[in-house]
N, C-alpha and C. Protein backbone atom coordinates (compact mmCIF):
# COMPACT_ATOMS: atom_id res chain seq x y z
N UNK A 1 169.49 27.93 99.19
CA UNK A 1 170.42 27.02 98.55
C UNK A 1 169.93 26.62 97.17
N UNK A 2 168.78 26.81 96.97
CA UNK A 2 167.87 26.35 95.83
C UNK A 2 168.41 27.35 94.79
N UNK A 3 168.47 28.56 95.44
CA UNK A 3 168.52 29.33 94.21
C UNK A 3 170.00 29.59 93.50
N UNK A 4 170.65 29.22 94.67
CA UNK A 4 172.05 29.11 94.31
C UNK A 4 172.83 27.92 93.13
N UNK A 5 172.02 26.68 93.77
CA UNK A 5 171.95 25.49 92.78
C UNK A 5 171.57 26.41 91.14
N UNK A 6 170.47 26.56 91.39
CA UNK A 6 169.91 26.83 89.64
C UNK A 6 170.56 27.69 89.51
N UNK A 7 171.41 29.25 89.70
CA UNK A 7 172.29 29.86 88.83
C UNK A 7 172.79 29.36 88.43
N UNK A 8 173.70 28.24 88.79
CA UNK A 8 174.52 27.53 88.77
C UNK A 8 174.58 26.76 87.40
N UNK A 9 173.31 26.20 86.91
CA UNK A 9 173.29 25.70 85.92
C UNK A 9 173.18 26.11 84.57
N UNK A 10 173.80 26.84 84.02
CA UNK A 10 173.55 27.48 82.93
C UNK A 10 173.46 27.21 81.43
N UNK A 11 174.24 25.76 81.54
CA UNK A 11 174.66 24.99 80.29
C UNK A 11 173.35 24.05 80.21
N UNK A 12 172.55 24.26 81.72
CA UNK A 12 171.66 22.75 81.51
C UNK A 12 170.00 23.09 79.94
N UNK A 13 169.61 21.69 79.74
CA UNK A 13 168.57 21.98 78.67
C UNK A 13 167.60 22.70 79.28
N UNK A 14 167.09 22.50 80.15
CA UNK A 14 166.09 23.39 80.77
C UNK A 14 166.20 24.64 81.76
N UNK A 15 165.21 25.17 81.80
CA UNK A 15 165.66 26.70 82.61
C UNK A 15 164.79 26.32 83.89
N UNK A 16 165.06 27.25 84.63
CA UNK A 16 164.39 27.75 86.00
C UNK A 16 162.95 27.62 85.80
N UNK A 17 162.75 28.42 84.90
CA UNK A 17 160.91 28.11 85.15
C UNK A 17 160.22 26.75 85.00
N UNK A 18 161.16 25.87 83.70
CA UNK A 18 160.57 25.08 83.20
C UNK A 18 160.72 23.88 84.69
N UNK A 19 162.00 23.80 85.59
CA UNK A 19 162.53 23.52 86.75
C UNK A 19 160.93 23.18 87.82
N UNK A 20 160.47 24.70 87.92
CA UNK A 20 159.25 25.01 88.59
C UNK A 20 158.58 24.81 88.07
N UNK A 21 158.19 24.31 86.88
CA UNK A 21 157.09 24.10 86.26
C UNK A 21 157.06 22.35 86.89
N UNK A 22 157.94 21.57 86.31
CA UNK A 22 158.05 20.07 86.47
C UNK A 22 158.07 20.02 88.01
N UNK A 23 158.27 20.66 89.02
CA UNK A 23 158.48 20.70 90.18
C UNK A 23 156.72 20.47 90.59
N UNK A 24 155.81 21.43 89.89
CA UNK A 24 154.44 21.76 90.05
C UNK A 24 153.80 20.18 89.51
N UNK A 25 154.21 20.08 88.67
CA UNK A 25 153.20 18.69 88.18
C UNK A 25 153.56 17.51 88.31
N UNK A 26 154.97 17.23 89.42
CA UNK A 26 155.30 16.74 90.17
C UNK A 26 154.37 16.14 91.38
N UNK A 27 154.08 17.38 91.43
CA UNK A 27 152.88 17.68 92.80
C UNK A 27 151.59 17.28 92.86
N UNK A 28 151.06 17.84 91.65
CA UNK A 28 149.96 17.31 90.79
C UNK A 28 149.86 16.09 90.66
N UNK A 29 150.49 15.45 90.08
CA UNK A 29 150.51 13.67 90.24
C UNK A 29 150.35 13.04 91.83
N UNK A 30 151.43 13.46 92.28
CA UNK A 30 151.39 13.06 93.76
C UNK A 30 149.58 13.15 94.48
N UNK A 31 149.11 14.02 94.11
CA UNK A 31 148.08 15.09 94.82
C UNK A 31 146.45 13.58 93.72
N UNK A 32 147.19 13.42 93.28
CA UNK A 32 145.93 12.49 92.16
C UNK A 32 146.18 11.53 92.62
N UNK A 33 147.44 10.67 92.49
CA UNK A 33 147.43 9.09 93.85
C UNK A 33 146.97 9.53 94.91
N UNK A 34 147.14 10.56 95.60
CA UNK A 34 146.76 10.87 97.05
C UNK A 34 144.96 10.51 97.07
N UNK A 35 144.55 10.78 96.11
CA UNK A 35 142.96 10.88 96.28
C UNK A 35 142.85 9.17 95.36
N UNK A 36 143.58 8.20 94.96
CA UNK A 36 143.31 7.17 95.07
C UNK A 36 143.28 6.34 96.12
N UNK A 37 143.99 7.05 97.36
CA UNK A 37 143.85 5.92 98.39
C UNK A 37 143.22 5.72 99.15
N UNK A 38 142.38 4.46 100.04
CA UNK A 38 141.75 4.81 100.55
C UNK A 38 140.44 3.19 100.18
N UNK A 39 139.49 3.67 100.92
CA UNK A 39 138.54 2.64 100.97
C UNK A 39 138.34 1.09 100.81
N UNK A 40 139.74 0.64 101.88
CA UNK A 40 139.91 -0.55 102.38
C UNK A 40 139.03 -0.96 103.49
N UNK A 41 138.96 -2.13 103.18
CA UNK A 41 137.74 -2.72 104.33
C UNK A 41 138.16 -3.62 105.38
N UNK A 42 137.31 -3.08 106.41
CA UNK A 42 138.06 -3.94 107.94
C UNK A 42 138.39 -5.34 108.03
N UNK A 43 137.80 -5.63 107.23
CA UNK A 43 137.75 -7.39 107.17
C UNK A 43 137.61 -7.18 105.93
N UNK A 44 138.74 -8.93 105.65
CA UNK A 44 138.81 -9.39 104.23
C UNK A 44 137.76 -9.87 103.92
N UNK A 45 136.65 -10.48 104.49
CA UNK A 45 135.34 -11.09 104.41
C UNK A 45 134.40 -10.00 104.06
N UNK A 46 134.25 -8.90 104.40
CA UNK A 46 133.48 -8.09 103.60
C UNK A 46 133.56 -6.85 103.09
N UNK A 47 132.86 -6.53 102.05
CA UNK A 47 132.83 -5.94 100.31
C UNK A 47 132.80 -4.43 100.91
N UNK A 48 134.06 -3.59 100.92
CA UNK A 48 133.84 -2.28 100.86
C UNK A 48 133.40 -1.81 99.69
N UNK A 49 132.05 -1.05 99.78
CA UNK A 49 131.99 -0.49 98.32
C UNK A 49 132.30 0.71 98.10
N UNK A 50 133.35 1.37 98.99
CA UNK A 50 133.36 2.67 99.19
C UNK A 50 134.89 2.89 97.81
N UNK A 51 135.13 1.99 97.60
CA UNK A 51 136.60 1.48 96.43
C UNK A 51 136.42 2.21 95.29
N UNK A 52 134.78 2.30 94.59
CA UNK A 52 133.95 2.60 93.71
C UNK A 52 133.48 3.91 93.49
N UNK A 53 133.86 4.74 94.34
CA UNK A 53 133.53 6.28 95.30
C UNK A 53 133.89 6.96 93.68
N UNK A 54 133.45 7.92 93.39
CA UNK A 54 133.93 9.07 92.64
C UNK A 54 134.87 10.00 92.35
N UNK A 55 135.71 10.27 93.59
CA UNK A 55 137.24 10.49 93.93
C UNK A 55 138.12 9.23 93.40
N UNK A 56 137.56 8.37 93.53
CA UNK A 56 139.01 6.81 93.33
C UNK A 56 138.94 6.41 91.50
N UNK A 57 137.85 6.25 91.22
CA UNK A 57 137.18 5.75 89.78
C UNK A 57 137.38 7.21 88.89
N UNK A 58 137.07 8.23 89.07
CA UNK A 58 137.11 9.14 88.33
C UNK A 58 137.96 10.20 88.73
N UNK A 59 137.45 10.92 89.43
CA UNK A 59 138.74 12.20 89.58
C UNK A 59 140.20 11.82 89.62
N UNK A 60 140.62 11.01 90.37
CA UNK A 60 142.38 10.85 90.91
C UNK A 60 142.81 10.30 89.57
N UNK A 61 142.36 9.61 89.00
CA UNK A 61 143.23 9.43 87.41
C UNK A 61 142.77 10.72 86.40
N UNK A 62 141.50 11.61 86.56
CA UNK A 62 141.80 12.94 85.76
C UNK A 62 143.09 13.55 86.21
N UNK A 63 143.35 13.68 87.56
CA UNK A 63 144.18 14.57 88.34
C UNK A 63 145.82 14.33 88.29
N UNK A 64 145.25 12.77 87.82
CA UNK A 64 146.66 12.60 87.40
C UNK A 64 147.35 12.60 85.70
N UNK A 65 146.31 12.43 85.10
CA UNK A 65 146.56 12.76 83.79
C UNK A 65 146.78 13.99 83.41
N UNK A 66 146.16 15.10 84.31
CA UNK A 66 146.50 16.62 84.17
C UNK A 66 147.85 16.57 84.48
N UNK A 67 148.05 16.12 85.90
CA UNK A 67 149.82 16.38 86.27
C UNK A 67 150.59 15.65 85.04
N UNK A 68 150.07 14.64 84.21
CA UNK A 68 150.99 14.17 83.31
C UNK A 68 151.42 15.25 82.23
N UNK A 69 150.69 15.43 81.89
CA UNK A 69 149.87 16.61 80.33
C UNK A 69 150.71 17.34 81.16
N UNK A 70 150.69 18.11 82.46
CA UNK A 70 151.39 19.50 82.27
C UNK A 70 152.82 19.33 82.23
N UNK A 71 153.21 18.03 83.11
CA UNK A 71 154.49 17.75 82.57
C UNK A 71 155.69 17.96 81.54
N UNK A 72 154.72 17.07 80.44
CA UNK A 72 155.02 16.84 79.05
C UNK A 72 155.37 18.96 78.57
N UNK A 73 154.01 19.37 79.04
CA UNK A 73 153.87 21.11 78.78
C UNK A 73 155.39 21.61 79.28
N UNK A 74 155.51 21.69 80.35
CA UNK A 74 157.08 21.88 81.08
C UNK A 74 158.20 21.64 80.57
N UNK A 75 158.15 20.37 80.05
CA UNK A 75 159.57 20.17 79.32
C UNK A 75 159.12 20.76 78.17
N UNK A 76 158.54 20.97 77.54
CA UNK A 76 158.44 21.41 75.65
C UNK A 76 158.31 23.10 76.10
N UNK A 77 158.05 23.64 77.07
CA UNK A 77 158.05 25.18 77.32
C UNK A 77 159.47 25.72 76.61
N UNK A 78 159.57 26.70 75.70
CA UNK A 78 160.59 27.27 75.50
C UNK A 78 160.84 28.12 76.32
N UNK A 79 161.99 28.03 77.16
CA UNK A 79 162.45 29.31 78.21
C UNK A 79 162.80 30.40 77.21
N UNK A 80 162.02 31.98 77.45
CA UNK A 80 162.24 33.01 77.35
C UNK A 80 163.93 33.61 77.49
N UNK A 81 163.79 34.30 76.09
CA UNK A 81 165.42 34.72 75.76
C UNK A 81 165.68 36.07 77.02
N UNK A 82 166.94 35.63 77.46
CA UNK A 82 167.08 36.92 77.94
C UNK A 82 167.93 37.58 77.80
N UNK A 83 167.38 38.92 76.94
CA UNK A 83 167.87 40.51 76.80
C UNK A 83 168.11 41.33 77.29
């Protein structure tokens, strides 16, 4: 049905790939909050320090700044003329 949708659109600004492209870094973002969550503590009374971890502080906001960046890449992709 997917593919039927996108023939379909022919007048739209963006093409199919660029479609799958934003579809991908869609994912990417998702996939970078996913690795922010996490290291809540059993009790409000004491200090998880697991919050501070290297996945939460550093990677998941690289991971998500990549999914941003490729984003931005996706929409500015010029779809290929076709001959």
């Amino acid at each position: 049905m997917a593919k039927k949708y996108l023939d379909q659109m022919e007048g739209f600004a963006l093409g199919k790939e660029n479609l799958k492209l934003l579809v991908i870094g869609f994912v990417i973002i998702v996939v970078g909050f996913l690795l922010m969550v996490g290291g809540k503590s059993s009790s409000p009374a004491v200090f998880n320090p697991e919050i501070f971890s290297f996945r939460r502080i550093t990677l998941a906001p690289m991971v998500v700044l990549f999914g941003f960046l490729f984003e931005i890449y996706a929409i500015m992709k010029k779809p290929k003329s076709e001959k």
